[in-house]
N, C-alpha and C. Protein backbone atom coordinates (compact mmCIF):
# COMPACT_ATOMS: atom_id res chain seq x y z
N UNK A 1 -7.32 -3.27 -18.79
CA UNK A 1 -7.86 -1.93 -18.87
C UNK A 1 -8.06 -1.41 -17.44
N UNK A 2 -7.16 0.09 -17.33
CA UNK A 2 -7.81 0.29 -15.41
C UNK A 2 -8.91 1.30 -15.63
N UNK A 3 -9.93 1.31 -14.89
CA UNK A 3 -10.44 2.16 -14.60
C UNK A 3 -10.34 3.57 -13.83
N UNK A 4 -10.72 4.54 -14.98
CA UNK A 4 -9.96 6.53 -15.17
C UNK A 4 -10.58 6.52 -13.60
N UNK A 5 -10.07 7.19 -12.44
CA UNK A 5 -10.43 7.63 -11.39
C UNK A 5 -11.36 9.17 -11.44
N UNK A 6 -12.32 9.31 -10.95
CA UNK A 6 -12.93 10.44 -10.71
C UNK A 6 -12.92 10.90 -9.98
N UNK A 7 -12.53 12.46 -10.21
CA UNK A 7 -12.06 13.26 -9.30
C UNK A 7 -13.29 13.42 -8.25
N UNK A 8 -12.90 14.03 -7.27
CA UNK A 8 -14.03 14.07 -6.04
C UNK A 8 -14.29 15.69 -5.95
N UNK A 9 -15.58 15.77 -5.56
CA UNK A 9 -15.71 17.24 -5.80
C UNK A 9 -15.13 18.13 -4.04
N UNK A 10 -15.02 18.83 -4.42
CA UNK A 10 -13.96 19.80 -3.27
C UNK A 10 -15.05 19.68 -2.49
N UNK A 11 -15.32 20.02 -1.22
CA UNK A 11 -15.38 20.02 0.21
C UNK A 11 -15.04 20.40 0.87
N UNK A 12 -15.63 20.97 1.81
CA UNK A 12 -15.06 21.15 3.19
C UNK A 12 -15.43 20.02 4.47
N UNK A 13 -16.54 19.48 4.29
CA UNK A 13 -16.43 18.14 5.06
C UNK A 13 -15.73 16.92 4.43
N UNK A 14 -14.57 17.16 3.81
CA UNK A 14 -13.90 16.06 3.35
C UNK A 14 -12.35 16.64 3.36
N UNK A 15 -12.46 17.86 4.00
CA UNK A 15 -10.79 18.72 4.35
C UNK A 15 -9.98 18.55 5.33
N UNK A 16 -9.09 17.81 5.01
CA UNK A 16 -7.84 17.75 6.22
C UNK A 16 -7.12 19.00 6.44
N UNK A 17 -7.14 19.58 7.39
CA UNK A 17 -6.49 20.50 7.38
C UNK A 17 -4.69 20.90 8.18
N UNK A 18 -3.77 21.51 7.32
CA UNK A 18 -2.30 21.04 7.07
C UNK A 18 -2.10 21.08 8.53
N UNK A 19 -0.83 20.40 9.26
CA UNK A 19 -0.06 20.34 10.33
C UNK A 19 1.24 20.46 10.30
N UNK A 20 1.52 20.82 10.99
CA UNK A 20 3.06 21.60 11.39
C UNK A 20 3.94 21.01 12.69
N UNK A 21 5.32 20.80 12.08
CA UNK A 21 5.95 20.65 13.40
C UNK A 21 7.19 21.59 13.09
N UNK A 22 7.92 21.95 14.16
CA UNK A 22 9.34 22.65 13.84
C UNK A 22 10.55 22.56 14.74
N UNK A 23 11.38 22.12 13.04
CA UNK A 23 12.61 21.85 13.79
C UNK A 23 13.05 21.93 15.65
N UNK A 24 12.85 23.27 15.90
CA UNK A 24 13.35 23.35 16.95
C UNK A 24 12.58 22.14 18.12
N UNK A 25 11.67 22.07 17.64
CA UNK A 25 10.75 21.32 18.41
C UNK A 25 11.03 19.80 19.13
N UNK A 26 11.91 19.57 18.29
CA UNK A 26 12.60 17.90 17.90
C UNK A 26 13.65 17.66 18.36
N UNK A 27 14.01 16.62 18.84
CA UNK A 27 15.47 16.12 19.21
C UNK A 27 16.23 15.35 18.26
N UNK A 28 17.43 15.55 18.09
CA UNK A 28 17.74 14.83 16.98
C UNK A 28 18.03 12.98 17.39
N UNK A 29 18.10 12.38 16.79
CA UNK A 29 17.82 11.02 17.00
C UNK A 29 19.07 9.96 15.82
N UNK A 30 19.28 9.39 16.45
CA UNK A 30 20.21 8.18 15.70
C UNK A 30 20.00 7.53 14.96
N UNK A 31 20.74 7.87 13.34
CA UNK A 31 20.29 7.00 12.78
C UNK A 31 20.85 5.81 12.59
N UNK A 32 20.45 4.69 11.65
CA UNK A 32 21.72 3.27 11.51
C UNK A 32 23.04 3.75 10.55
N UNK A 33 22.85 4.38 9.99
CA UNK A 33 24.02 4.71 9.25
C UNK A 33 25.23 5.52 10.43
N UNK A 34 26.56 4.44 9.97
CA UNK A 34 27.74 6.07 10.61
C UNK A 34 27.55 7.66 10.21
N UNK A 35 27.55 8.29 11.71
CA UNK A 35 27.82 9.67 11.39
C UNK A 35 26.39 10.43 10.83
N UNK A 36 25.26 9.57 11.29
CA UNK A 36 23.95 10.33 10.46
C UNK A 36 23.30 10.13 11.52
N UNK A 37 22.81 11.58 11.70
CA UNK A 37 21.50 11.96 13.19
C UNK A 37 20.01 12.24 12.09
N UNK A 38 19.11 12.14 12.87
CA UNK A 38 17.83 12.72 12.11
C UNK A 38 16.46 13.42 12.84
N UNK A 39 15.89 14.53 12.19
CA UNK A 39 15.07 14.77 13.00
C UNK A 39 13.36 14.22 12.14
N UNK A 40 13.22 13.53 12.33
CA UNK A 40 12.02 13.09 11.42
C UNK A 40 10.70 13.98 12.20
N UNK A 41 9.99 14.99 11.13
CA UNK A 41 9.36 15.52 11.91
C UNK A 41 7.52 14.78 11.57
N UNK A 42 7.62 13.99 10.94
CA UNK A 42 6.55 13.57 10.50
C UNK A 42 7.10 12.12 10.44
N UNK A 43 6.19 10.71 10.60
CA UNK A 43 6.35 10.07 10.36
C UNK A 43 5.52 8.67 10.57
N UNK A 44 5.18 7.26 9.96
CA UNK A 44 4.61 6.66 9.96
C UNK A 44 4.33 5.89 11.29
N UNK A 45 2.68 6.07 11.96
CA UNK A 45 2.44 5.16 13.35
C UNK A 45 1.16 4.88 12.82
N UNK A 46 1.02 3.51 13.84
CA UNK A 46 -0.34 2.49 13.86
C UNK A 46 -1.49 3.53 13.49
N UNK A 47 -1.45 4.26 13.67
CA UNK A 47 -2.62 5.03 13.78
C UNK A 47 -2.84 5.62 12.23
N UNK A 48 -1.72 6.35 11.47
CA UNK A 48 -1.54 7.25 10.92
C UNK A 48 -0.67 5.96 9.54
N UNK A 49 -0.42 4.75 8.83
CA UNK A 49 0.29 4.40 8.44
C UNK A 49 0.63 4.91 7.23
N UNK A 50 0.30 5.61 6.31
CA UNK A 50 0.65 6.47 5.21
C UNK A 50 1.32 7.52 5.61
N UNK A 51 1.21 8.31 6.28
CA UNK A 51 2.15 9.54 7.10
C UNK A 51 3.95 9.24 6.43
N UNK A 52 4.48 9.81 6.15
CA UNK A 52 5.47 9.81 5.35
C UNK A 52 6.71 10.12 6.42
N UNK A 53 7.68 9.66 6.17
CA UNK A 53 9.03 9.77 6.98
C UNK A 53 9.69 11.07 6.38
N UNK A 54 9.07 12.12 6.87
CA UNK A 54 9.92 13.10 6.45
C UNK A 54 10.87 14.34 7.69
N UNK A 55 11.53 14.58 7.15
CA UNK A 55 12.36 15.68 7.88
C UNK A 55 13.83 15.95 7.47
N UNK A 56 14.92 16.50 8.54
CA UNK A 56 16.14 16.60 8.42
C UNK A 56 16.78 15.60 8.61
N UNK A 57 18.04 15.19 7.64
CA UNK A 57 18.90 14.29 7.77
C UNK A 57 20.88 15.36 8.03
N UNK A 58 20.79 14.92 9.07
CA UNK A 58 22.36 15.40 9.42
C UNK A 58 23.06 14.24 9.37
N UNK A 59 24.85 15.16 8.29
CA UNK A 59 25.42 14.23 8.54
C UNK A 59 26.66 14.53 8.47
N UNK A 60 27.73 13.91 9.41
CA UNK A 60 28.96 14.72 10.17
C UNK A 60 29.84 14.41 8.57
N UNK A 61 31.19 15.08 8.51
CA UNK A 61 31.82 14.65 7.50
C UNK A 61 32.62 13.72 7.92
N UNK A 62 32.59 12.77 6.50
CA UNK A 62 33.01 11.30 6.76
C UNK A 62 31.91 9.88 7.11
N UNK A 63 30.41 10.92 6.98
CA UNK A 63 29.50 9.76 7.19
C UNK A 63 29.18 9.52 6.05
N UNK A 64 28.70 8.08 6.18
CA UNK A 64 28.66 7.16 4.66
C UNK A 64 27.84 5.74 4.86
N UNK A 65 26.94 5.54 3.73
CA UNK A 65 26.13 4.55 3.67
C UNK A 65 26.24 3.36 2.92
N UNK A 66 26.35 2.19 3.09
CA UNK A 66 26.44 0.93 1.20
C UNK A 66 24.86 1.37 0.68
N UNK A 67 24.95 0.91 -0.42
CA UNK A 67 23.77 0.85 -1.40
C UNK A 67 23.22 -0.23 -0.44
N UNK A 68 21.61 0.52 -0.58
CA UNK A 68 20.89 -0.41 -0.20
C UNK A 68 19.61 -0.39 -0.82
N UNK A 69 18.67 -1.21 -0.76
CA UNK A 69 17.38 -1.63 -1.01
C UNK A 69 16.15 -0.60 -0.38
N UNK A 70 15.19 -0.32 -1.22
CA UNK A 70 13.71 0.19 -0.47
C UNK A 70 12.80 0.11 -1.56
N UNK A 71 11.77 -0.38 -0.49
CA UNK A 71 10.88 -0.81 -1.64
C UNK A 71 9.73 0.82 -1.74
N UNK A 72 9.91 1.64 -0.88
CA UNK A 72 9.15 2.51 -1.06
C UNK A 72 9.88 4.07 -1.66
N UNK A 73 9.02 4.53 -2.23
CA UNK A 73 9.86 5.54 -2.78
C UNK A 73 10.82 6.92 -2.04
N UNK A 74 11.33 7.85 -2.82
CA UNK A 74 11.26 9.15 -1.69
C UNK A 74 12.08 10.29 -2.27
N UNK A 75 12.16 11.27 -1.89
CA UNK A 75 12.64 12.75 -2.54
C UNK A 75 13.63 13.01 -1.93
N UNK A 76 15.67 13.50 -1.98
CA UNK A 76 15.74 14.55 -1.12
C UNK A 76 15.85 15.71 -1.37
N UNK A 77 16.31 16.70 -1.25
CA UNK A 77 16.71 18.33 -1.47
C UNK A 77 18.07 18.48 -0.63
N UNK A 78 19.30 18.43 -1.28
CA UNK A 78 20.19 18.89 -0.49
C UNK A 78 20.53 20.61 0.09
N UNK A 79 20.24 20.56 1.19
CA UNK A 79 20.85 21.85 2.04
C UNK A 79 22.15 22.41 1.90
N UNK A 80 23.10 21.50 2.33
CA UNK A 80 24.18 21.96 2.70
C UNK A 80 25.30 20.70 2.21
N UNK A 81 26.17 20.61 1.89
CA UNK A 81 27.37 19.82 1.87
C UNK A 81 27.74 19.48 0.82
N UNK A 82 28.55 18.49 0.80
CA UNK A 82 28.48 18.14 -0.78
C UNK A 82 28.62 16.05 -0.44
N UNK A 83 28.41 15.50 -1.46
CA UNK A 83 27.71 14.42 -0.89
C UNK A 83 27.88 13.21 -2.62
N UNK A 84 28.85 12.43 -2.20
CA UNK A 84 29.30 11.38 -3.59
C UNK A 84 28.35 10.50 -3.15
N UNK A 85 27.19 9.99 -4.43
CA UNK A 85 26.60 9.21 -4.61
C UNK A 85 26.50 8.36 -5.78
N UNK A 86 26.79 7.47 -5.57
CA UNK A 86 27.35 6.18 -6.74
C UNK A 86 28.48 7.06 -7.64
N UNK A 87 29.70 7.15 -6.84
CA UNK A 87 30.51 8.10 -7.82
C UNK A 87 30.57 9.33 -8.35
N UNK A 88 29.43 10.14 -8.11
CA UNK A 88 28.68 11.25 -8.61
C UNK A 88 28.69 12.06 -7.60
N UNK A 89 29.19 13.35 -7.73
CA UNK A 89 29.16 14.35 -6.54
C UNK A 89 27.53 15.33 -6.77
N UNK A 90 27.35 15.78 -5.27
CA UNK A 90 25.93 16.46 -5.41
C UNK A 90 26.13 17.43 -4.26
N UNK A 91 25.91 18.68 -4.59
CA UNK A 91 25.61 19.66 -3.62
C UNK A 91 24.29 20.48 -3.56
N UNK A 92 24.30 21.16 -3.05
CA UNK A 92 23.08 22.09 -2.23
C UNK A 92 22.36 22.66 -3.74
N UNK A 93 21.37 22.11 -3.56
CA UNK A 93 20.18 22.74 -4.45
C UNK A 93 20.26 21.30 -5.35
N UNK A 94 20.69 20.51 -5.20
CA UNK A 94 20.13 19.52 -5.97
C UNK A 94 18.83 18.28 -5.53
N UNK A 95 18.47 18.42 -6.08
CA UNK A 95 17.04 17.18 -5.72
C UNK A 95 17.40 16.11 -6.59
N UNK A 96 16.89 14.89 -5.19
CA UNK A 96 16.92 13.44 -6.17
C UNK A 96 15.82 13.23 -6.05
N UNK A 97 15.47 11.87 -6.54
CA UNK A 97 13.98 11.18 -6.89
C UNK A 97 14.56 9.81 -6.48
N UNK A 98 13.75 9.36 -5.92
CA UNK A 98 14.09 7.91 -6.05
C UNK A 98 12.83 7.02 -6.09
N UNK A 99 12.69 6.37 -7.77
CA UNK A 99 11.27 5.66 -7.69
C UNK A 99 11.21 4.32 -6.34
N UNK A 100 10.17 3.87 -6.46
CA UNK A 100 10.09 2.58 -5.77
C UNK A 100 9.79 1.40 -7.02
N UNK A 101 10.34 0.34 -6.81
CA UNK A 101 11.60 0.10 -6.21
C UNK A 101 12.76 0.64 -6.40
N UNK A 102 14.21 0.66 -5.34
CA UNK A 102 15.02 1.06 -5.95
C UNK A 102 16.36 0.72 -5.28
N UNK A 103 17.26 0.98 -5.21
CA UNK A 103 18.64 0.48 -5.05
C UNK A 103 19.08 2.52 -4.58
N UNK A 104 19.18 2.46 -3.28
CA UNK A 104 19.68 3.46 -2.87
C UNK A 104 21.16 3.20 -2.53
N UNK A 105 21.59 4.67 -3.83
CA UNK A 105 23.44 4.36 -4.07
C UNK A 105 24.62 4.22 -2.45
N UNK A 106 25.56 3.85 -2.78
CA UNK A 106 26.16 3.87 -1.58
C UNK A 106 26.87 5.96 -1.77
N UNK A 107 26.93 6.04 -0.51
CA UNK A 107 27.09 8.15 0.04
C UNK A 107 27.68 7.69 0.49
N UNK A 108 28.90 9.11 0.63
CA UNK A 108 29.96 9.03 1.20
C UNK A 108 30.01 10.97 1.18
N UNK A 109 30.22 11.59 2.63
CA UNK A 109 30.84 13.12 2.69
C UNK A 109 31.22 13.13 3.32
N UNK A 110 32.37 14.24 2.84
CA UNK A 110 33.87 14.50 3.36
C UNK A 110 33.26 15.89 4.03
N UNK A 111 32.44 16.56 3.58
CA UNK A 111 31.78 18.13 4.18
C UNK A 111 31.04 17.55 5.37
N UNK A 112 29.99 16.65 5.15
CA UNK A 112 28.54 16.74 5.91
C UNK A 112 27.95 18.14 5.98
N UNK A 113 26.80 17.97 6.32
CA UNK A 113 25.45 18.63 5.83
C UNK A 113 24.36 18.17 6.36
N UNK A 114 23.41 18.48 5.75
CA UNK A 114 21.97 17.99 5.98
C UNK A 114 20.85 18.19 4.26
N UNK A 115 20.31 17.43 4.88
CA UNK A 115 19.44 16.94 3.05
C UNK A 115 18.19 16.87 3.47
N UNK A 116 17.07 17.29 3.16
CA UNK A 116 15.72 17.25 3.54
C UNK A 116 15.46 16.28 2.86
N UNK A 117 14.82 14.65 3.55
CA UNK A 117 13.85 13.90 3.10
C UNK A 117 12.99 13.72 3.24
N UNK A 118 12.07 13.22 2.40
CA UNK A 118 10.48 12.72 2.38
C UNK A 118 10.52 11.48 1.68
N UNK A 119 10.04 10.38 2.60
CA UNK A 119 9.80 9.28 2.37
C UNK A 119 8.67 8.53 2.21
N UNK A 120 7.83 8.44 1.27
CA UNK A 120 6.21 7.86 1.18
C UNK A 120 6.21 6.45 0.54
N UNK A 121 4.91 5.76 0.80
CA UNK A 121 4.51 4.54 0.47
C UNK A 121 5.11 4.73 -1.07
N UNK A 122 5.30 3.43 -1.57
CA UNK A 122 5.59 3.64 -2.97
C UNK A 122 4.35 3.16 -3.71
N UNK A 123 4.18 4.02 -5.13
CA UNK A 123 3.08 3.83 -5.68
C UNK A 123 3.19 2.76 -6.34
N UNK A 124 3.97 2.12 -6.68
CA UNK A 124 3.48 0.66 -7.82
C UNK A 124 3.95 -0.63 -6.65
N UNK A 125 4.68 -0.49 -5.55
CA UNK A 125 5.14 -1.47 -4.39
C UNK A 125 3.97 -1.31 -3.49
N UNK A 126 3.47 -0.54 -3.01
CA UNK A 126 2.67 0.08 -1.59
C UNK A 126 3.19 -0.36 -0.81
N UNK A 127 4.75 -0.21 -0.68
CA UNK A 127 5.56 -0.51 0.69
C UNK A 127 5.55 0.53 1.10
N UNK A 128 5.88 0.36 2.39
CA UNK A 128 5.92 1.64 3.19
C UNK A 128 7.32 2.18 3.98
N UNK A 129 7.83 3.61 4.07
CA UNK A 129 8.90 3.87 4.93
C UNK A 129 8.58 3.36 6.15
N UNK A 130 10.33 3.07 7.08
CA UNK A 130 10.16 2.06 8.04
C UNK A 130 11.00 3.84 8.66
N UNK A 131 10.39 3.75 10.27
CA UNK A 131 10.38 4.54 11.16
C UNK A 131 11.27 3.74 12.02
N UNK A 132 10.79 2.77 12.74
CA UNK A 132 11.32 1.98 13.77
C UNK A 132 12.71 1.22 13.47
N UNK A 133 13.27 1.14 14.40
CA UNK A 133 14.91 0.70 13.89
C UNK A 133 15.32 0.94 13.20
N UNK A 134 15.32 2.25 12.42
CA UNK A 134 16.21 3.04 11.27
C UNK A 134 16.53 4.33 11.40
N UNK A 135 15.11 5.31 11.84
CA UNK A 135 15.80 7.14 12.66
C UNK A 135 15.73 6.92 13.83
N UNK A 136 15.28 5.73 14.62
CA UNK A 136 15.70 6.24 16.48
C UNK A 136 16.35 5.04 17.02
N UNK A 137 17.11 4.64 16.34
CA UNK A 137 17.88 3.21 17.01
C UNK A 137 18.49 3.58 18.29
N UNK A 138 18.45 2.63 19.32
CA UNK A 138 19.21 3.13 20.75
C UNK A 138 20.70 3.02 20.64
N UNK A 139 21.38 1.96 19.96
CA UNK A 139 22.22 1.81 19.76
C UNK A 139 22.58 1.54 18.07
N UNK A 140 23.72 2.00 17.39
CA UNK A 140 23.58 1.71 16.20
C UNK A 140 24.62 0.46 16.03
N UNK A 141 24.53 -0.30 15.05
CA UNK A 141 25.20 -1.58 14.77
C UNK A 141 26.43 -1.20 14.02
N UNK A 142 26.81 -2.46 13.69
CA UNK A 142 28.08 -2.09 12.57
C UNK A 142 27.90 -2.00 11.29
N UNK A 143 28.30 -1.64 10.18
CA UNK A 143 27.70 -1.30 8.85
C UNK A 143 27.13 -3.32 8.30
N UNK A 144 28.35 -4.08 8.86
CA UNK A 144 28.46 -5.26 7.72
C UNK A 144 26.69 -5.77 8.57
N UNK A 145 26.70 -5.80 10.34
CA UNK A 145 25.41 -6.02 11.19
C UNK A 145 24.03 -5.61 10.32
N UNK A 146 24.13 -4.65 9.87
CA UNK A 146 22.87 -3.51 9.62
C UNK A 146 22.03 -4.34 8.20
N UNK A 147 20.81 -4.28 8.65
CA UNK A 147 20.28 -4.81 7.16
C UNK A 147 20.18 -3.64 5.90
N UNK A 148 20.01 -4.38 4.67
CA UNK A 148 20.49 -3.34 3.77
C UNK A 148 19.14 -3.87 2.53
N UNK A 149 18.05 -4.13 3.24
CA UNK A 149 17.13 -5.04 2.59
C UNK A 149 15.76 -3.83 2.95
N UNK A 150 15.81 -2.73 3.94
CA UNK A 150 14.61 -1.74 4.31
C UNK A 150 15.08 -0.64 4.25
């Protein structure tokens, strides 16, 4: 049996109040995948570890990912392109879901584009999106190199 959570009564000494970053603001950054830059404008540090990996994902045509593993969940919204995922084509205005756990399909575009993600702890894993060695790698590896396990 879990115990019903009770709501907390509204506040203003208990108000975070929203933050903003913008695009322009950002450099775009390398991701491990071929052919995919990112501007993560929010994202998980020591300080902040729930903070969610979110922002723009660019990606040239012809960039492409294998299926891989995450234990935390995440949303995208496609912008622009069109974009085969597990066989399945997807263009602009479509949103995915992806629970945690999950098996993220192998992508492949011939357009490239960009896809807005948001990446948060997952609720039944409480894993968390990984920031470090995945949107700002200095150098990127080879696909077979790359782990496919975060």
């Amino acid at each position: 049996m879990t115990e019903a959570l009770v709501p907390r009564e509204a506040s203003r000494q208990h108000h975070l109040p929203f933050e903003t970053r913008h695009i322009d603001d950002m450099q775009w950054e390398t991701i491990r995948w071929p052919g995919e830059t990112g501007k993560m404008l929010f994202h998980p540090r020591p300080e902040r570890p729930t903070e969610p990996n979110a922002g723009i994902l660019r990606l040239e045509p012809g960039a492409h990912h294998p299926e891989h593993y995450h234990g935390f969940a995440q949303v995208w919204y496609i912008l622009s392109g069109e974009y085969e995922i597990d066989g399945k084509l997807h263009g602009p205005g479509t949103m995915l879901f992806h629970p945690d756990p999950h098996f993220e399909g192998a992508l492949h575009t011939k357009t490239g584009g960009e896809i807005l993600i948001v990446q948060y702890p997952g609720p039944t894993t409480t894993e968390r999106p990984i920031y470090s060695d995945r949107f700002n790698v200095e150098e990127r590896r080879s696909v077979p190199e790359e782990r496919i396990d975060r």
